[in-house]
N, C-alpha and C. Protein backbone atom coordinates (compact mmCIF):
# COMPACT_ATOMS: atom_id res chain seq x y z
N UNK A 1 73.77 108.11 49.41
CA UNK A 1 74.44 107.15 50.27
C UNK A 1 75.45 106.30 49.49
N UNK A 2 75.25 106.37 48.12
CA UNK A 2 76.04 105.07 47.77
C UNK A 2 77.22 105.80 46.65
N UNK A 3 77.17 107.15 46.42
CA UNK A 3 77.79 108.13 45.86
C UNK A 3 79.26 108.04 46.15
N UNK A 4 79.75 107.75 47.61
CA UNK A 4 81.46 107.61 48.07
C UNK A 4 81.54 106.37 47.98
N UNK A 5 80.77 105.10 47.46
CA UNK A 5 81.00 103.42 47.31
C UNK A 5 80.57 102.75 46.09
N UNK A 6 80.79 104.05 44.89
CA UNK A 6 80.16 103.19 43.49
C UNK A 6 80.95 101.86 43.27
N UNK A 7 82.18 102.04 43.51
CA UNK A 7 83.09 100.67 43.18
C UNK A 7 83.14 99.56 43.67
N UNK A 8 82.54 99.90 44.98
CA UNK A 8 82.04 98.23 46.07
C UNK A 8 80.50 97.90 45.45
N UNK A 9 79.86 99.06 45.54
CA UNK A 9 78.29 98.50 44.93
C UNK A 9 78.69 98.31 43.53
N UNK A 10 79.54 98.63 42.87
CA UNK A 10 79.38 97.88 41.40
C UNK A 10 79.71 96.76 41.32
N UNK A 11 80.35 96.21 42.24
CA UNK A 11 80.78 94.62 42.66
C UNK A 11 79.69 93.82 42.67
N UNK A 12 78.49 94.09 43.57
CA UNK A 12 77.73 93.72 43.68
C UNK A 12 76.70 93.41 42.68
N UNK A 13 76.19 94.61 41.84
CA UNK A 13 75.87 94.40 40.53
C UNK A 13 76.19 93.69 39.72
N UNK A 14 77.46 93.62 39.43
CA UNK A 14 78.12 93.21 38.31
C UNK A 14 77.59 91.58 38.50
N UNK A 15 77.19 91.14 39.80
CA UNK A 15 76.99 89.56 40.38
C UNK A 15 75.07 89.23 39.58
N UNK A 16 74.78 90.47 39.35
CA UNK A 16 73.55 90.28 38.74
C UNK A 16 72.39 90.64 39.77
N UNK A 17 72.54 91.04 40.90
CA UNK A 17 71.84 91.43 41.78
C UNK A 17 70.78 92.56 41.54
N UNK A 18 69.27 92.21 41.70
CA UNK A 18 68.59 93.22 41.46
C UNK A 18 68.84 94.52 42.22
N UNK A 19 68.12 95.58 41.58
CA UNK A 19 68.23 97.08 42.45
C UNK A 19 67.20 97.54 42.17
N UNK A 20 66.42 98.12 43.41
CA UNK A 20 64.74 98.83 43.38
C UNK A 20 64.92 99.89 44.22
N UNK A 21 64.71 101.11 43.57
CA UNK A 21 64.88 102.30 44.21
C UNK A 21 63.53 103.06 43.92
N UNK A 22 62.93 103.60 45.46
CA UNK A 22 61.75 104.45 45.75
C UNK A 22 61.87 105.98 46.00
N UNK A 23 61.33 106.53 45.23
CA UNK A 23 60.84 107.88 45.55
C UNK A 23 62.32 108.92 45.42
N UNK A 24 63.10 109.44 46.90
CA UNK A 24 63.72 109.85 47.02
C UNK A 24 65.22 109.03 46.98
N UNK A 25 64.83 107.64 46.82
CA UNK A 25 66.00 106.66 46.50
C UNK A 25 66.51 106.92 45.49
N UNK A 26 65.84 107.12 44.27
CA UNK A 26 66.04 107.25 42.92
C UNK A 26 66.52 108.45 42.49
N UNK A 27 66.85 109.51 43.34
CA UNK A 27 68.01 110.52 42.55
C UNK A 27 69.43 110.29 43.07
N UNK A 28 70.14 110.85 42.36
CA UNK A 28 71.09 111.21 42.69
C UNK A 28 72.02 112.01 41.34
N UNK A 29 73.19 112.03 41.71
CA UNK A 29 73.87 113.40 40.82
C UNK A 29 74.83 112.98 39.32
N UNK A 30 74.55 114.02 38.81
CA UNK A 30 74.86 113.76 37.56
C UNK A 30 76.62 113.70 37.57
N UNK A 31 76.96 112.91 36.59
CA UNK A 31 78.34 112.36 36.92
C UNK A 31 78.83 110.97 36.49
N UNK A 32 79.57 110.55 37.46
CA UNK A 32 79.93 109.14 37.61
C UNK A 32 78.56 108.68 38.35
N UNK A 33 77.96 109.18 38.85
CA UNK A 33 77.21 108.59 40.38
C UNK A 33 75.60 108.18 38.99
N UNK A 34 75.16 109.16 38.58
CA UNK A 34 74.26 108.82 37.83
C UNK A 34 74.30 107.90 36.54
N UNK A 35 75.69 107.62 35.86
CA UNK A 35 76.12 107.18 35.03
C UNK A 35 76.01 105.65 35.29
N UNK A 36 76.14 105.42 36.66
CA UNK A 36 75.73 104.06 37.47
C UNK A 36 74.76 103.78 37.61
N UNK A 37 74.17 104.49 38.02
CA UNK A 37 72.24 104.56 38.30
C UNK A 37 71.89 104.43 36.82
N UNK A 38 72.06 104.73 35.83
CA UNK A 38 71.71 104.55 34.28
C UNK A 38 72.38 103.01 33.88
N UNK A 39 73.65 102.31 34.33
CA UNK A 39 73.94 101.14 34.33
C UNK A 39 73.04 100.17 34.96
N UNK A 40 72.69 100.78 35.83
CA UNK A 40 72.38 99.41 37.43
C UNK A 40 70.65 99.59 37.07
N UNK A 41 69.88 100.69 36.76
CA UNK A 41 68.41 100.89 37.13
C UNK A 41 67.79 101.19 35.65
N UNK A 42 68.73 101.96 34.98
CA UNK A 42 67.92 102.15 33.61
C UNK A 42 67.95 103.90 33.92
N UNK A 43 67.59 104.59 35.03
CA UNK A 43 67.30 105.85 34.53
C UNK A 43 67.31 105.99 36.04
N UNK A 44 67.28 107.86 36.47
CA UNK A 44 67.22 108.45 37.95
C UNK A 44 67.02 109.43 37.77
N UNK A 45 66.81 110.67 39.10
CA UNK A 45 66.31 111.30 39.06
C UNK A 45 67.50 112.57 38.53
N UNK A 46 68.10 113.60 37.50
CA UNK A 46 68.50 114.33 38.24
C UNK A 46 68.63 115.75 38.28
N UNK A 47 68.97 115.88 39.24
CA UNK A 47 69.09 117.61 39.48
C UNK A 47 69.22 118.69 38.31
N UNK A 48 68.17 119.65 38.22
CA UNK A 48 68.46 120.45 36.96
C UNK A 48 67.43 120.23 35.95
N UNK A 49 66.90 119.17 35.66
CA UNK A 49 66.73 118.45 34.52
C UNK A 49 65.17 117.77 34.71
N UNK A 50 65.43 116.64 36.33
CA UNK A 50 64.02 116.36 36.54
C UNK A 50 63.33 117.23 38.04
N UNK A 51 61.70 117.10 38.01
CA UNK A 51 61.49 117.62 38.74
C UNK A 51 60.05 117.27 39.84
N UNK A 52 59.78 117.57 41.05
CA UNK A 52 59.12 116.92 42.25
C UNK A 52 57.97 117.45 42.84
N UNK A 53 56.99 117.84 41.79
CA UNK A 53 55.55 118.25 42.44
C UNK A 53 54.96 117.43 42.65
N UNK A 54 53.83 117.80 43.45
CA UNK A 54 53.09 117.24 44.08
C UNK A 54 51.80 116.80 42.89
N UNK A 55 51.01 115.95 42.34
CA UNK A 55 50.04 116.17 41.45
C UNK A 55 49.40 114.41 41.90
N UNK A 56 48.25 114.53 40.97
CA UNK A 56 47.48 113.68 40.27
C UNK A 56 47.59 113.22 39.19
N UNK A 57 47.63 111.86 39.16
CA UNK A 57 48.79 111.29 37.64
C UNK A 57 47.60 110.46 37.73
N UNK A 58 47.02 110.06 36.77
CA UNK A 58 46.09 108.64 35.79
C UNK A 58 46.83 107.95 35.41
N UNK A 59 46.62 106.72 35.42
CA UNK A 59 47.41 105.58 34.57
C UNK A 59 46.20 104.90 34.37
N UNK A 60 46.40 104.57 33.14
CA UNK A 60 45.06 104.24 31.99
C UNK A 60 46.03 103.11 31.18
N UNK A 61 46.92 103.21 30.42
CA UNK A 61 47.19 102.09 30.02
C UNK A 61 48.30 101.76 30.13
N UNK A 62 48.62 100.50 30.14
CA UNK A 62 50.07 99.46 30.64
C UNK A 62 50.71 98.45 29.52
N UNK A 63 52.15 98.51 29.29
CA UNK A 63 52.58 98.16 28.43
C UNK A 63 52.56 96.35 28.86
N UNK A 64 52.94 95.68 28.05
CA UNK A 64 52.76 93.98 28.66
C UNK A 64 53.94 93.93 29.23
N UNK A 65 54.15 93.45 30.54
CA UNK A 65 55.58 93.00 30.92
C UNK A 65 54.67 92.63 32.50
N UNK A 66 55.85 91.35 33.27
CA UNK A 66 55.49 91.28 34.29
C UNK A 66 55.43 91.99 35.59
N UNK A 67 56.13 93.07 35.45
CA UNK A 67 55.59 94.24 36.81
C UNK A 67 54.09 95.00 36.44
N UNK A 68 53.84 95.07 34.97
CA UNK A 68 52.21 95.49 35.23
C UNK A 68 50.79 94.45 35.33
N UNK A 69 51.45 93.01 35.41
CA UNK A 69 50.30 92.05 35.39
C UNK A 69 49.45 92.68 36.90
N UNK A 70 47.63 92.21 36.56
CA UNK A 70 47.14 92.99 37.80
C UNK A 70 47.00 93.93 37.73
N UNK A 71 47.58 95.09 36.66
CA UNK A 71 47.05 96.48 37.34
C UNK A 71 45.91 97.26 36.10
N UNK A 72 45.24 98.06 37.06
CA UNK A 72 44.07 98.58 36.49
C UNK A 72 43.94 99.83 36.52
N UNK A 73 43.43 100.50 35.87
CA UNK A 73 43.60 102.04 35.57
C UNK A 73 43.21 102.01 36.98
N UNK A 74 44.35 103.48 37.49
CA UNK A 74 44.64 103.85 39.05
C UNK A 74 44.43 105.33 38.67
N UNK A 75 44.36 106.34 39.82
CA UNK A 75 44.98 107.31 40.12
C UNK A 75 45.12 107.69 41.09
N UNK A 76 46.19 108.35 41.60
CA UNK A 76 46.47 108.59 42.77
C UNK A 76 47.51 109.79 43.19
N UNK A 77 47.01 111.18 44.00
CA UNK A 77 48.07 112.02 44.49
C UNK A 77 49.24 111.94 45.40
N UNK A 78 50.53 112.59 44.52
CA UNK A 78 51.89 112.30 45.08
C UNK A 78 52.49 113.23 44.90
N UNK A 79 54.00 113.07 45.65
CA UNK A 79 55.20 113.51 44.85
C UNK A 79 55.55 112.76 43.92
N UNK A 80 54.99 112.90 42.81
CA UNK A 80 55.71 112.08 41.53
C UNK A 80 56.20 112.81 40.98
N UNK A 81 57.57 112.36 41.26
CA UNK A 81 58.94 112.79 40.44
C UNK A 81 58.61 112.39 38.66
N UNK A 82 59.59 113.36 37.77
CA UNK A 82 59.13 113.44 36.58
C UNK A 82 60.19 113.88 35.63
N UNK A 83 60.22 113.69 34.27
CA UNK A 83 61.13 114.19 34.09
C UNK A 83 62.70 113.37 34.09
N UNK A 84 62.90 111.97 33.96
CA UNK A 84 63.72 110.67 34.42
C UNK A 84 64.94 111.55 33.44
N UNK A 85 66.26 111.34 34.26
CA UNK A 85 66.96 110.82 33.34
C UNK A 85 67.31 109.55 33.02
N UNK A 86 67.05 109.08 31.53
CA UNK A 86 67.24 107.58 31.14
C UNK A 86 68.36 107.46 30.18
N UNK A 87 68.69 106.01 30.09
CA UNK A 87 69.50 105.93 28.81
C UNK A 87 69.38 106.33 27.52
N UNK A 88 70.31 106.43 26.88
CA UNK A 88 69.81 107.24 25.50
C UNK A 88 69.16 106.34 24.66
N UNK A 89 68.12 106.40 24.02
CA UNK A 89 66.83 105.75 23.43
C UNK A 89 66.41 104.90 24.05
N UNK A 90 66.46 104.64 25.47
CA UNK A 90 65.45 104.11 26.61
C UNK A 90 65.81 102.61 26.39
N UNK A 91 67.18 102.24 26.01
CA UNK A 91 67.80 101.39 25.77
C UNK A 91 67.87 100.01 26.96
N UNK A 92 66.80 98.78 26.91
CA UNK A 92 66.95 98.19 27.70
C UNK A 92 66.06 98.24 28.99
N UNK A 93 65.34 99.79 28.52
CA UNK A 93 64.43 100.12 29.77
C UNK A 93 62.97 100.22 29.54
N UNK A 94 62.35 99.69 29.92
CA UNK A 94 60.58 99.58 30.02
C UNK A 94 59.42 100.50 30.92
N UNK A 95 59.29 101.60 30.60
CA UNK A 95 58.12 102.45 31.08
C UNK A 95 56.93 101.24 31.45
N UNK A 96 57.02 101.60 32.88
CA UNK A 96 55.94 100.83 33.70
C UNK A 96 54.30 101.83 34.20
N UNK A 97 54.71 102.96 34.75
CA UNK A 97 53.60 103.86 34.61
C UNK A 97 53.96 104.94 34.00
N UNK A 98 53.03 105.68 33.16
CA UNK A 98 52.97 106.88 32.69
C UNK A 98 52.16 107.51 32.56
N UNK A 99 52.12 108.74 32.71
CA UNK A 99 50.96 109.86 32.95
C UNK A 99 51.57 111.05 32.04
N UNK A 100 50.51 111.71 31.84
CA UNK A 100 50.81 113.51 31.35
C UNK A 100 50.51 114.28 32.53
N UNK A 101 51.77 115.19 32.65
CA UNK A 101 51.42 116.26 33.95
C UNK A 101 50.61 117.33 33.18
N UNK A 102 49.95 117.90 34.09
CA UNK A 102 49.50 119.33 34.00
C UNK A 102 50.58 120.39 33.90
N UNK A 103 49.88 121.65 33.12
CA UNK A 103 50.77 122.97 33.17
C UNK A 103 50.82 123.78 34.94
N UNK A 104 49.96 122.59 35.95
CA UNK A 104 50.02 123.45 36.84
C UNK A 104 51.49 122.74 37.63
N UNK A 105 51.59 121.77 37.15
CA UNK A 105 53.10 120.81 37.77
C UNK A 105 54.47 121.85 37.64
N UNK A 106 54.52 122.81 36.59
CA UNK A 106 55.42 123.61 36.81
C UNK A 106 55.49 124.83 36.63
N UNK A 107 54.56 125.32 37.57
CA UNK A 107 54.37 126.63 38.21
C UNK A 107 55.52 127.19 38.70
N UNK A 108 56.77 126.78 39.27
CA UNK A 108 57.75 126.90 40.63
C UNK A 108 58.31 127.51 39.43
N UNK A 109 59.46 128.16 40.31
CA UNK A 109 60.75 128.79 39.57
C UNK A 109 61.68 127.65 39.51
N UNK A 110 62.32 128.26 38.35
CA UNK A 110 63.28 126.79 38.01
C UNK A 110 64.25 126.60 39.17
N UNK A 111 65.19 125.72 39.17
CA UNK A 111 65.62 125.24 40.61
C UNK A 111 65.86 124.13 39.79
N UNK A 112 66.63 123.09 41.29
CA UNK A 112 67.56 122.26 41.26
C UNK A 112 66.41 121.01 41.04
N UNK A 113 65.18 121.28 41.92
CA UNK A 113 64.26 119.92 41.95
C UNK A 113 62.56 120.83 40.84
N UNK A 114 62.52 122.12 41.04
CA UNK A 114 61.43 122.31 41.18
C UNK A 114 61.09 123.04 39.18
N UNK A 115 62.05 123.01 38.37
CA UNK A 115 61.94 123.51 37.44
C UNK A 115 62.85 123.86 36.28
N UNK A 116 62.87 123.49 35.14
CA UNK A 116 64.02 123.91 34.18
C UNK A 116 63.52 123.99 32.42
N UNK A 117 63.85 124.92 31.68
CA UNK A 117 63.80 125.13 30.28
C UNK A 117 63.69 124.00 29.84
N UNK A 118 64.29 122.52 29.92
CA UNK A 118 64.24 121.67 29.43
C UNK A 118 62.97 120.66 29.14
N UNK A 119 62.62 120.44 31.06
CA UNK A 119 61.39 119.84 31.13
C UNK A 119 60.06 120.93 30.59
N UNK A 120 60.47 121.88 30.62
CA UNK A 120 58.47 123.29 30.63
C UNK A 120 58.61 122.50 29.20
N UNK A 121 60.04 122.43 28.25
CA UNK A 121 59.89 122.33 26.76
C UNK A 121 59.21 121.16 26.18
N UNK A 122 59.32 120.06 27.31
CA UNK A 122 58.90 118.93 27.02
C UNK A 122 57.37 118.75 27.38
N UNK A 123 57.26 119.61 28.37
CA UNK A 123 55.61 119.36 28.67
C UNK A 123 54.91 120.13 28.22
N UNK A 124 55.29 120.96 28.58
CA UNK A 124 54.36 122.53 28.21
C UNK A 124 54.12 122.34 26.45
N UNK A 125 55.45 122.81 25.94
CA UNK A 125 55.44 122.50 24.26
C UNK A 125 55.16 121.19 23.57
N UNK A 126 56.16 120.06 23.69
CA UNK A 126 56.06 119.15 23.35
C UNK A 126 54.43 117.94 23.66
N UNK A 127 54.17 117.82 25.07
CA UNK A 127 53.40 117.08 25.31
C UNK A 127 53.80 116.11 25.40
N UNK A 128 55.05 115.90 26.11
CA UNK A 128 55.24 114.60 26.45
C UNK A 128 55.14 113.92 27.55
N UNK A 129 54.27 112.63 27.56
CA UNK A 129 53.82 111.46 28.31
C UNK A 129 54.91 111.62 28.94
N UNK A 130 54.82 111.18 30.59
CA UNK A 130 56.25 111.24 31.26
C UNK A 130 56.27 109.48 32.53
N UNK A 131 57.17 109.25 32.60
CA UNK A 131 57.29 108.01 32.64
C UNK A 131 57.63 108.14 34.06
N UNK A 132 56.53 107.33 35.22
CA UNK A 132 56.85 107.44 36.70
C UNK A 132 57.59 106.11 37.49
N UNK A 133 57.47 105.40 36.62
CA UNK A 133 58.27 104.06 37.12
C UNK A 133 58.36 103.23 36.33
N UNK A 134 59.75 102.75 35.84
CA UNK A 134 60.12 101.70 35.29
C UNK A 134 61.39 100.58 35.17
N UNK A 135 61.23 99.64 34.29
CA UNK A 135 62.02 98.66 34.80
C UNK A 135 63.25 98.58 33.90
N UNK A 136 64.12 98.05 34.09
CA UNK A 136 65.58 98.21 32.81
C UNK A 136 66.00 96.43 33.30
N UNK A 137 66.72 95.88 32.16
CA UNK A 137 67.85 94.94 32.11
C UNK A 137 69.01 95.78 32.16
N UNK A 138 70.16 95.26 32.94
CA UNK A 138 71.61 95.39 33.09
C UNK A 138 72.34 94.75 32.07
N UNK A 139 73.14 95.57 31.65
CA UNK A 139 74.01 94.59 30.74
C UNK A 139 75.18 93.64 31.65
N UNK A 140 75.09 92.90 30.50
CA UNK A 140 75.49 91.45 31.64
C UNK A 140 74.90 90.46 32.68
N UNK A 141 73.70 91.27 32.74
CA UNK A 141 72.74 90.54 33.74
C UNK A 141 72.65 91.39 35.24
N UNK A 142 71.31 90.99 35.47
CA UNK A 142 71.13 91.84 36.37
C UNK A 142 69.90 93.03 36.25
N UNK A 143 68.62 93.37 37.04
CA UNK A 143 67.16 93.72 37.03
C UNK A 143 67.26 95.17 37.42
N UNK A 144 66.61 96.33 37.42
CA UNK A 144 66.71 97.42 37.72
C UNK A 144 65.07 98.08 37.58
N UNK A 145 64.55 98.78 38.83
CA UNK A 145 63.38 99.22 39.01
C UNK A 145 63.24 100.36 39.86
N UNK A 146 62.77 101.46 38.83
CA UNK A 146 62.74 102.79 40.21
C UNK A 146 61.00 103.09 39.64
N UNK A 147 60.72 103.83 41.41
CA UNK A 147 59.47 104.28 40.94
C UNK A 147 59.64 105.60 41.79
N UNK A 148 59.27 106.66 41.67
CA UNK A 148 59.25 107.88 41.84
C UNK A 148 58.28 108.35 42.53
N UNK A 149 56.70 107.38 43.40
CA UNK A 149 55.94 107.61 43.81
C UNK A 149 56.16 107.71 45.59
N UNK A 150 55.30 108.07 46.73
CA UNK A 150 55.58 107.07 47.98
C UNK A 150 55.76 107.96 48.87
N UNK A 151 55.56 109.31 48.43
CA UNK A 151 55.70 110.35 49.43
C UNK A 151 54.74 110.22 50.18
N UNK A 152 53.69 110.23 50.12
CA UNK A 152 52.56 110.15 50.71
C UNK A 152 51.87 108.46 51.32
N UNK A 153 52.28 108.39 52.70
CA UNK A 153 52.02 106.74 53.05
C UNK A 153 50.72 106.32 52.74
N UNK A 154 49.78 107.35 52.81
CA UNK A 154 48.65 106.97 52.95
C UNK A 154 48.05 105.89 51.17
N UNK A 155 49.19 106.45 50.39
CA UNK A 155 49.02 105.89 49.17
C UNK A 155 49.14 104.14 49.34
N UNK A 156 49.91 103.66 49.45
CA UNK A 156 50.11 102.15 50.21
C UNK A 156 48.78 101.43 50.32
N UNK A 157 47.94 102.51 50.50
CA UNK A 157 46.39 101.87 50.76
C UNK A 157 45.51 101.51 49.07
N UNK A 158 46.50 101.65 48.42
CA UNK A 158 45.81 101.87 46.73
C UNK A 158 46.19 100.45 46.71
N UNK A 159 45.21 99.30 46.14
CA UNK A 159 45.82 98.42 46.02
C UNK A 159 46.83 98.32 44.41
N UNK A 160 46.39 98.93 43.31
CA UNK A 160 47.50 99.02 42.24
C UNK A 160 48.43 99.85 42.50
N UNK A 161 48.52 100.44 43.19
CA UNK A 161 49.80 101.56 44.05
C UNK A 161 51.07 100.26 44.28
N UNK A 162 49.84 99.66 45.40
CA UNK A 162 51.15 98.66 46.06
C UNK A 162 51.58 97.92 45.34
N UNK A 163 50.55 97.33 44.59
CA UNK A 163 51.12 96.19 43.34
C UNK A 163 51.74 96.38 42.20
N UNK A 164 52.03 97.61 41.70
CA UNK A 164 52.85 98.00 41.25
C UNK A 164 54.47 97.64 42.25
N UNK A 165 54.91 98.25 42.98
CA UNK A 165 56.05 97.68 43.55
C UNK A 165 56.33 96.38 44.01
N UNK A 166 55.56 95.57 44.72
CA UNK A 166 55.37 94.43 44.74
C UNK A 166 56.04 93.71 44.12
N UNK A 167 55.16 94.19 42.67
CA UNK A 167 55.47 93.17 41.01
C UNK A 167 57.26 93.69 40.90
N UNK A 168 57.30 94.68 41.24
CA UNK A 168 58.54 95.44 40.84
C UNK A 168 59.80 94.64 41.53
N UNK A 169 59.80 94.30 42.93
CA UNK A 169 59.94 93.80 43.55
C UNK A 169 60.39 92.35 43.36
N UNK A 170 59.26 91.68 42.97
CA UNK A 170 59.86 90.35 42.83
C UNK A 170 60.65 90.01 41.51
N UNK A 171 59.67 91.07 40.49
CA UNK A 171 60.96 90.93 38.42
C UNK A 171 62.09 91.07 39.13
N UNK A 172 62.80 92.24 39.77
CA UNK A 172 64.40 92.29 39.85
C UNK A 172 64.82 91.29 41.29
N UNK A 173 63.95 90.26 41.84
CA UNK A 173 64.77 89.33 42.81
C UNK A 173 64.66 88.04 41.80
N UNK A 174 64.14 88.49 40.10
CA UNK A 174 64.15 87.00 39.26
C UNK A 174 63.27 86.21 39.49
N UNK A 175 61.99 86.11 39.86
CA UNK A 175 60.95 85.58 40.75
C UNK A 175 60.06 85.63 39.51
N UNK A 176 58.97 84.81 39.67
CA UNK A 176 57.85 84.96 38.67
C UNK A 176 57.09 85.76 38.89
N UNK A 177 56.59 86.52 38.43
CA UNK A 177 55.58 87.47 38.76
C UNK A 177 53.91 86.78 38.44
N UNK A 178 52.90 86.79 39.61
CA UNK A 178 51.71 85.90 39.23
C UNK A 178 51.07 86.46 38.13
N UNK A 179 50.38 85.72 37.31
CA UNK A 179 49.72 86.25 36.19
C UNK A 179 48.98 87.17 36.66
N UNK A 180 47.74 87.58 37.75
CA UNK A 180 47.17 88.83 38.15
C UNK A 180 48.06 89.76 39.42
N UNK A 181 49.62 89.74 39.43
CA UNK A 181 50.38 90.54 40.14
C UNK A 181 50.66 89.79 41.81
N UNK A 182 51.24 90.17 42.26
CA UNK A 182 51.64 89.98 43.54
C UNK A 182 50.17 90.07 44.68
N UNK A 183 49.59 89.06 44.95
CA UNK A 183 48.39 89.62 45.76
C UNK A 183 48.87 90.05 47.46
N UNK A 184 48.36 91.12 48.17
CA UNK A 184 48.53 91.66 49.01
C UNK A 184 46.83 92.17 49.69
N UNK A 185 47.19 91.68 50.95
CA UNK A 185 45.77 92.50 51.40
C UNK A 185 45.47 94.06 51.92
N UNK A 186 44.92 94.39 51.31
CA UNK A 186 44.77 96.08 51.91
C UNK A 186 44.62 96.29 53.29
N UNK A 187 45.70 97.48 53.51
CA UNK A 187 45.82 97.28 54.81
C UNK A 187 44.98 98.09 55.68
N UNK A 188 44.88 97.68 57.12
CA UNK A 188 43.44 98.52 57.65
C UNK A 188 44.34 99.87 58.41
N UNK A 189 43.15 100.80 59.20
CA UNK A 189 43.73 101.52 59.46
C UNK A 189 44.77 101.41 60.38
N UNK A 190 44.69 100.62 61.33
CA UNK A 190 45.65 100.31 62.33
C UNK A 190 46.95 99.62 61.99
N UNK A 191 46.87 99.31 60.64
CA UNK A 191 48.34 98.62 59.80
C UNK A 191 49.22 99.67 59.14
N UNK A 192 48.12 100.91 59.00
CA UNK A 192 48.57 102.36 58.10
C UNK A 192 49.13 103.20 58.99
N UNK A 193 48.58 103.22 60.29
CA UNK A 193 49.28 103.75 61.49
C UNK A 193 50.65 103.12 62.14
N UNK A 194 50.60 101.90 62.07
CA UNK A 194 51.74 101.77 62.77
C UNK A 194 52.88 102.39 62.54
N UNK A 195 54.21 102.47 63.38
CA UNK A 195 55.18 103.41 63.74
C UNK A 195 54.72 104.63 62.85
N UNK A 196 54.07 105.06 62.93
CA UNK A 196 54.13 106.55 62.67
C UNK A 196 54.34 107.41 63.52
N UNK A 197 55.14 108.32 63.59
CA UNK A 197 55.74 109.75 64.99
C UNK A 197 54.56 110.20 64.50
N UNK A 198 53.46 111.04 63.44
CA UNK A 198 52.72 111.92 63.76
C UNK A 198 51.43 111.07 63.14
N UNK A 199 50.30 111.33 63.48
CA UNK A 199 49.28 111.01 62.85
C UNK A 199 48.02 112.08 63.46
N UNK A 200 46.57 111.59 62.83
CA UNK A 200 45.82 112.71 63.41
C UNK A 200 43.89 112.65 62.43
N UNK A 201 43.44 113.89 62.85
CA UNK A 201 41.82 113.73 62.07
C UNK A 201 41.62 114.43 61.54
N UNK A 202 41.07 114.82 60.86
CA UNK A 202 40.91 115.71 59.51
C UNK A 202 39.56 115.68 58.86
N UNK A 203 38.31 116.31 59.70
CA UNK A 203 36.98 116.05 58.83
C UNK A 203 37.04 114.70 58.95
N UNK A 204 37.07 113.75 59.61
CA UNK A 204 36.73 112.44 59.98
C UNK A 204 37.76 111.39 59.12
N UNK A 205 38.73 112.24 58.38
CA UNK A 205 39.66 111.77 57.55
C UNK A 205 41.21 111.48 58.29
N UNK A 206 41.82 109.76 57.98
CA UNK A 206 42.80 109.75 58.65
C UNK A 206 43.98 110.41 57.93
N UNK A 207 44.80 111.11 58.53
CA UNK A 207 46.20 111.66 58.33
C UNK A 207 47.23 110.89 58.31
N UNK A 208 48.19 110.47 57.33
CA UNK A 208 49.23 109.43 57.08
C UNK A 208 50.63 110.04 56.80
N UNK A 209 51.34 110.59 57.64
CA UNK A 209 52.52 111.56 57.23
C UNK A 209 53.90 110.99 57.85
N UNK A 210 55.03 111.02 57.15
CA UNK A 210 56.46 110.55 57.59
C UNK A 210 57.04 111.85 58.50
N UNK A 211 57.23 110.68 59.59
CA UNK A 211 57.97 112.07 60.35
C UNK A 211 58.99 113.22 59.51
N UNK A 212 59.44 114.33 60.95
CA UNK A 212 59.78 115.09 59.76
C UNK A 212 61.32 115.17 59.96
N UNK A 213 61.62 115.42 58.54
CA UNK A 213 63.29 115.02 58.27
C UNK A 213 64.09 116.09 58.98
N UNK A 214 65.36 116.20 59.40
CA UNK A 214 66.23 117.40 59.30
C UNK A 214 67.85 116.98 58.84
């Protein structure tokens, strides 16, 4: 969306204005367009390079900064995107969650979202920890936060899920973040349902799904 208006949204930035981008917010294309997203956020998703299975990620430990105050070893299944492109030596930018994928995360044939020589080299060979959401300073001023999680609504119900963005949330509006995180009450089922187009039962299990795109 913001790919034909980098020069009006860089206006905006440039004013110091935070930017928090979720899930499918956080790609876009390599270029000028990502070269911004590496200015404005610290890092994005992109094509070729990173990639969008579905898995089970642990987060066990948290670096000190105020988007992880509050959180406690979580885990939780997603589309967690993987694989960031970031600035070169992560310059300015702060890994907020991180996990190690499995060798079953890239099963797929390589592709634009689903696989590439680069990342198998990094996981498969290397073993590298991969970073699902984090926060950057702007030069000149100005907050930047993507998290790569959120495909799945039903996640929302994690309370370190939510408080993770939350916290994320208020660092780039410049806000204090509370010493035990943003408190929020877990929401019931009838708060998890609302506007949803599809929902449903499952072995006595509720179903939490985003309508479907075209």
């Amino acid at each position: 969306m913001l790919n034909k208006h980098l020069a009006k949204f860089d206006k905006i930035m440039k004013r110091g204005v935070g930017l928090g981008t979720i899930h499918y917010g956080v790609e876009t294309t390599k270029g000028k367009a990502g070269d911004k997203f590496l200015e404005w956020q610290g890092g994005y998703f992109e094509p070729h390079w990173s990639v969008n299975p579905h898995w089970t990620a642990r987060f066990e430990k948290f670096i000190e900064h105020p988007v992880t105050r509050g959180l406690k070893t979580f885990e939780v299944n997603d589309e967690w995107y993987y694989h960031m492109r970031f600035r070169p030596g992560m310059k300015d930018v702060t890994p907020i969650l991180t996990a190690m994928p499995g060798p079953e995360t890239l099963k797929r044939r390589d592709g634009a979202h689903s696989g590439n020589p680069h990342v198998r080299a990094a996981v498969l060979e290397r073993k590298e920890p991969q970073h699902l959401a984090w926060v950057a300073v702007r030069p000149g001023g100005g907050r930047g936060f993507g998290f790569t999680g959120a495909h799945n609504h039903v996640n929302w119900r994690n309370d370190n899920f939510r408080r993770t963005v939350l916290n994320g949330i208020v660092w780039i509006s410049g806000v204090e973040v509370p010493d035990d995180g943003v408190p929020s009450a877990t929401p019931d089922d009838a708060e998890m349902d609302a506007n949803q187009d599809k929902h449903g039962d499952l072995g006595g299990r509720r179903l939490f799904t985003f309508p479907d795109r075209k």
